[in-house]
C-alpha atoms as a PDB file:
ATOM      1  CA  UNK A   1       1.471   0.370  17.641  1.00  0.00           C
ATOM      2  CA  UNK A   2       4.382   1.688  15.957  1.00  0.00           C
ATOM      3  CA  UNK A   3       4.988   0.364  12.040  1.00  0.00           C
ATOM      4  CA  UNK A   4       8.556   0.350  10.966  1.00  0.00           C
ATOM      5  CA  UNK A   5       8.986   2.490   8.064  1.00  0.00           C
ATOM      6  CA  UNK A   6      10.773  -0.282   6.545  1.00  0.00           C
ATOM      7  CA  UNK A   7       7.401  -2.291   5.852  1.00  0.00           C
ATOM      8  CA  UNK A   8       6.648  -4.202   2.438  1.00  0.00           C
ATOM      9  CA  UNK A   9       3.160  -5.520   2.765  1.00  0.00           C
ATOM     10  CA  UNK A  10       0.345  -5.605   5.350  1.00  0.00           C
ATOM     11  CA  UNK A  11      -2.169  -8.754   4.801  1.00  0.00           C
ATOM     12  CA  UNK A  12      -4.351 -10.801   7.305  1.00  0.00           C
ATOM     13  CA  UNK A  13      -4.121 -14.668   6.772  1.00  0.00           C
ATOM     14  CA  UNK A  14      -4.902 -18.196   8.005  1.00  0.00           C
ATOM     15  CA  UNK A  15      -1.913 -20.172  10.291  1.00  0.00           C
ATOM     16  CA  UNK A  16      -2.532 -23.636   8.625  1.00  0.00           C
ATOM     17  CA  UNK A  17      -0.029 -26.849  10.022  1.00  0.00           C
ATOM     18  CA  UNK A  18       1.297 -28.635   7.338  1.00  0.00           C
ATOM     19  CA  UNK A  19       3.194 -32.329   9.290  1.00  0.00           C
ATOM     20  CA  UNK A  20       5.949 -30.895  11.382  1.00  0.00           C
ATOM     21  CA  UNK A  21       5.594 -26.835  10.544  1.00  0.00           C
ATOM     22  CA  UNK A  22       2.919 -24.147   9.919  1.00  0.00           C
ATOM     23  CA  UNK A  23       2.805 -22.262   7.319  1.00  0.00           C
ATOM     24  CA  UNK A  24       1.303 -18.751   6.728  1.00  0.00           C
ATOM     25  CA  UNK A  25      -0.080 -18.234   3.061  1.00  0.00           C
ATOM     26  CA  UNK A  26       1.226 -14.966   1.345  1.00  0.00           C
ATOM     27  CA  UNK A  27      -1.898 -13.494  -0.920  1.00  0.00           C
ATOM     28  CA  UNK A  28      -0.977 -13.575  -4.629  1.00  0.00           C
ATOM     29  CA  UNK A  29      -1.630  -9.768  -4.851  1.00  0.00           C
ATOM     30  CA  UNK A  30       1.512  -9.253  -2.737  1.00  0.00           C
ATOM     31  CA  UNK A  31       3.466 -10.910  -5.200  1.00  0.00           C
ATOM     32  CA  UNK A  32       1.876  -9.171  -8.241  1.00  0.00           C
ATOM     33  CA  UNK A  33       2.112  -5.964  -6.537  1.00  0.00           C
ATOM     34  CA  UNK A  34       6.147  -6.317  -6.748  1.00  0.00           C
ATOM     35  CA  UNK A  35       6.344  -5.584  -2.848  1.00  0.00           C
ATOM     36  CA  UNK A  36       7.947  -9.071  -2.290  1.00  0.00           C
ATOM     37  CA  UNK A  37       9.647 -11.332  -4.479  1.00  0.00           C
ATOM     38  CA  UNK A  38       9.470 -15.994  -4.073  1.00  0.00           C
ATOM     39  CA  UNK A  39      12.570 -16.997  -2.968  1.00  0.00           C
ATOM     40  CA  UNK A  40      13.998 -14.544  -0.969  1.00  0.00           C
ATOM     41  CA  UNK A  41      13.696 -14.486   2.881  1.00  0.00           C
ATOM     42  CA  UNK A  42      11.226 -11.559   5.167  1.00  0.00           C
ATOM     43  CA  UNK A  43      11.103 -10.540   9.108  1.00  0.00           C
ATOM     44  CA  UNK A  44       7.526 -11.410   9.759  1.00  0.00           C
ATOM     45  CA  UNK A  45       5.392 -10.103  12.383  1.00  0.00           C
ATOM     46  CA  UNK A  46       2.368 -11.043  13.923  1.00  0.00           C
ATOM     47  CA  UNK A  47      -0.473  -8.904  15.311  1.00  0.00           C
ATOM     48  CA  UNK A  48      -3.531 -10.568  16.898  1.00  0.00           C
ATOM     49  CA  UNK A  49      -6.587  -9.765  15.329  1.00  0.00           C
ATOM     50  CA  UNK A  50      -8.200  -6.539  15.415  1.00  0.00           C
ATOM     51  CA  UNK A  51     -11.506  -5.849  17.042  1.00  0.00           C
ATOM     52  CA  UNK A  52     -14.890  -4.793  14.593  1.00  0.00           C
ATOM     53  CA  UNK A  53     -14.367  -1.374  15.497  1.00  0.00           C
ATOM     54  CA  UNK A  54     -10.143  -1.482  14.571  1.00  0.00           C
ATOM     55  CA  UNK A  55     -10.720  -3.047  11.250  1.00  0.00           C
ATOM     56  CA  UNK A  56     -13.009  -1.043  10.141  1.00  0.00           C
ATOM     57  CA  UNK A  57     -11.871   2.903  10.544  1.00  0.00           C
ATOM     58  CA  UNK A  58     -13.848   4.659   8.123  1.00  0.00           C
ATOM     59  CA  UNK A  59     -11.602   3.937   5.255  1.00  0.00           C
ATOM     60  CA  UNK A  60     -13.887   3.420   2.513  1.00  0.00           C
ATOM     61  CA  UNK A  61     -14.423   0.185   0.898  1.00  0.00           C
ATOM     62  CA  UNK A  62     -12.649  -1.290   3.473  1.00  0.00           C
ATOM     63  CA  UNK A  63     -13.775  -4.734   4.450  1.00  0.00           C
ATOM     64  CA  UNK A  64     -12.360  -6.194   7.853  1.00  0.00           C
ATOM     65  CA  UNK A  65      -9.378  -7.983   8.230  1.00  0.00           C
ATOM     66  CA  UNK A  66      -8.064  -6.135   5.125  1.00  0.00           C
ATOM     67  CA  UNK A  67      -5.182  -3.389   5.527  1.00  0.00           C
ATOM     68  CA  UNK A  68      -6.434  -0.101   4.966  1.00  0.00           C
ATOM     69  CA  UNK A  69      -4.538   2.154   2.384  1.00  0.00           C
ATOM     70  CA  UNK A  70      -1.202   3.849   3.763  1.00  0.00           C
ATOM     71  CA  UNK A  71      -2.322   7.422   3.075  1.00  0.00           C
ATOM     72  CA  UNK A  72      -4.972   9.826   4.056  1.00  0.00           C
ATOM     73  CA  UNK A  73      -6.705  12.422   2.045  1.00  0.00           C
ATOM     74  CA  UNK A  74      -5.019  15.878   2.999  1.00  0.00           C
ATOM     75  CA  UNK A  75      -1.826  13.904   3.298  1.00  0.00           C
ATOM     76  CA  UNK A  76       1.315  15.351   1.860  1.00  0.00           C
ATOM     77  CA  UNK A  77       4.062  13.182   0.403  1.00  0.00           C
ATOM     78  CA  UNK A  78       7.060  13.395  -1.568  1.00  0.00           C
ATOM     79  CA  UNK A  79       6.656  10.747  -4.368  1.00  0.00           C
ATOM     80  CA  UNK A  80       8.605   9.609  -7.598  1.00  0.00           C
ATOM     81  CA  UNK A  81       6.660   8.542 -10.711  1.00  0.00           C
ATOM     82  CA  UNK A  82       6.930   5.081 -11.926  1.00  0.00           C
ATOM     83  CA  UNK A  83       4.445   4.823 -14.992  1.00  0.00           C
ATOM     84  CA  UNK A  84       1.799   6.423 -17.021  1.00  0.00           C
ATOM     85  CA  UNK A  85      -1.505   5.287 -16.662  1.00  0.00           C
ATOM     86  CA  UNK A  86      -3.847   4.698 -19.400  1.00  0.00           C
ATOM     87  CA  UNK A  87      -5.426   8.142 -18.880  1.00  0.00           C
ATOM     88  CA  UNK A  88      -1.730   9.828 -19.149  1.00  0.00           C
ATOM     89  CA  UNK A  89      -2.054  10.406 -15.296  1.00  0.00           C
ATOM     90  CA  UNK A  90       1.504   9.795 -13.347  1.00  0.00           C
ATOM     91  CA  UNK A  91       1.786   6.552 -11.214  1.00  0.00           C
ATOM     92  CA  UNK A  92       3.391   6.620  -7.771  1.00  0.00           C
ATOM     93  CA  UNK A  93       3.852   3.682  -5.428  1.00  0.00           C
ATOM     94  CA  UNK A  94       3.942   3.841  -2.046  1.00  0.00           C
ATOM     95  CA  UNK A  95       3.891   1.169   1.024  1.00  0.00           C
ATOM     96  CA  UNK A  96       2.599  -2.514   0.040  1.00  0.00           C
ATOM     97  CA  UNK A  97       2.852  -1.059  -3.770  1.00  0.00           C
ATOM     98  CA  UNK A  98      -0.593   0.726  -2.895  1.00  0.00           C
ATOM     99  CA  UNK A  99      -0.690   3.116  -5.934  1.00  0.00           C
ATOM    100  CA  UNK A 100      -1.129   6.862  -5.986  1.00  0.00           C
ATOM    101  CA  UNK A 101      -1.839   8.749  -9.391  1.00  0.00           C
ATOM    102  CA  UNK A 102      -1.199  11.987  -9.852  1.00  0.00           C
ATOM    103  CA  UNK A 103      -2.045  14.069 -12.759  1.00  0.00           C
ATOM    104  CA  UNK A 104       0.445  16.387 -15.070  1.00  0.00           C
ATOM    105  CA  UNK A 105       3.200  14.443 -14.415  1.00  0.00           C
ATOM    106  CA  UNK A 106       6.164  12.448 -16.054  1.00  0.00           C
ATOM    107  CA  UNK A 107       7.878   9.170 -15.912  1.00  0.00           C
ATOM    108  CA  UNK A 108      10.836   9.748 -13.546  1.00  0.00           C
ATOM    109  CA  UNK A 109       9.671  12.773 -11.774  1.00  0.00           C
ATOM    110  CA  UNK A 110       9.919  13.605  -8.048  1.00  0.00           C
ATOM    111  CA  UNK A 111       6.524  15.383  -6.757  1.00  0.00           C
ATOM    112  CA  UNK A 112       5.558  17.135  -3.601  1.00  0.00           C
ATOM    113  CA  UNK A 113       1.703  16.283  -3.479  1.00  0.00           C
ATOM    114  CA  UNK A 114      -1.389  16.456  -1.429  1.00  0.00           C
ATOM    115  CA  UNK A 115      -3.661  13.499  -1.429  1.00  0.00           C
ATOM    116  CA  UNK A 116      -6.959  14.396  -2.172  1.00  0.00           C
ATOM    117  CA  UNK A 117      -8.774  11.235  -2.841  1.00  0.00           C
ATOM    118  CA  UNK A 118      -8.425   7.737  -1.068  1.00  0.00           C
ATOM    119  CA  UNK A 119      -9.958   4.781  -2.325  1.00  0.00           C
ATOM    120  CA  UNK A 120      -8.830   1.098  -0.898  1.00  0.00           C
ATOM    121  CA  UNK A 121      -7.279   0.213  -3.863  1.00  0.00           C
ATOM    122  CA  UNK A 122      -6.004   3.421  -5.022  1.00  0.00           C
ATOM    123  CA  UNK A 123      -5.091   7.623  -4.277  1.00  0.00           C
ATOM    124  CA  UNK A 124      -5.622  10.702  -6.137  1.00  0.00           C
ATOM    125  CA  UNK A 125      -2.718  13.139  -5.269  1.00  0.00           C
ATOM    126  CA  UNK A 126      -2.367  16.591  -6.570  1.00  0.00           C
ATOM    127  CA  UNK A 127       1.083  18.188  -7.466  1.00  0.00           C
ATOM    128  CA  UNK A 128       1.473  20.892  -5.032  1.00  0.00           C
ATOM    129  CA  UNK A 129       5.076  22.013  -6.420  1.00  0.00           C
ATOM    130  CA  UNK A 130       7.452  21.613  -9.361  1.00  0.00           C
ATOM    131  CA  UNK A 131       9.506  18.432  -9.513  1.00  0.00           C
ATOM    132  CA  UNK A 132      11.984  18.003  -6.333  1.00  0.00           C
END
């Protein structure tokens, strides 16, 4: 299946009817993640449900149903730094806000990395170049 580049958020959810309509409950995170904002109107798509062996890929910590993260380690990326973290590390996000964090870098800064470390939650990237 192809996945338009142009995607915000990935999420598996319940159809529930509500009277005359059904409704399709967004996950808080998505919110909180800043990938989508109340209020403002989204293309949806539907996929049916993947089988045991499709939601599950290897991805660590990955429980079914859930997306897996958008990057793979040995992955490189161009990425642009959005925050500090709490360690000084650099903060990237990517698709669905999934963050990366890559070290030796500054607020504002365009990076050529390689991911080395993929969590479902979270990357490690390393710089690869100076800033772009």
């Amino acid at each position: 299946m192809e996945i338009s580049s142009e995607l915000l958020c990935l999420f598996s959810a319940d159809i529930s009817a509500e009277g005359d309509r059904y409704v399709v409950e967004l996950p808080r995170r998505e919110i909180e993640a800043g990938s989508v904002e109340p209020g403002e109107s989204y293309r949806v798509a539907l996929v049916a449900p993947a089988s045991e062996d499709e939601s599950t890929n290897g991805t660590e910590g990955g429980a079914p149903g859930e997306p897996q993260p958008p990057v793979e380690p040995g992955e490189i990326r161009y990425v642009e730094i959005e925050d500090i973290g709490k360690q000084g590390d650099g903060i990237a996000r990517v698709e669905r806000g999934y963050v990366i964090i890559v070290p030796d870098t500054e607020i504002g800064e365009r990076v050529k990395i390689e991911v080395t470390e993929v969590k479902s939650n979270f990357a490690v990237g390393e710089p690869l170049s100076e800033t772009i």
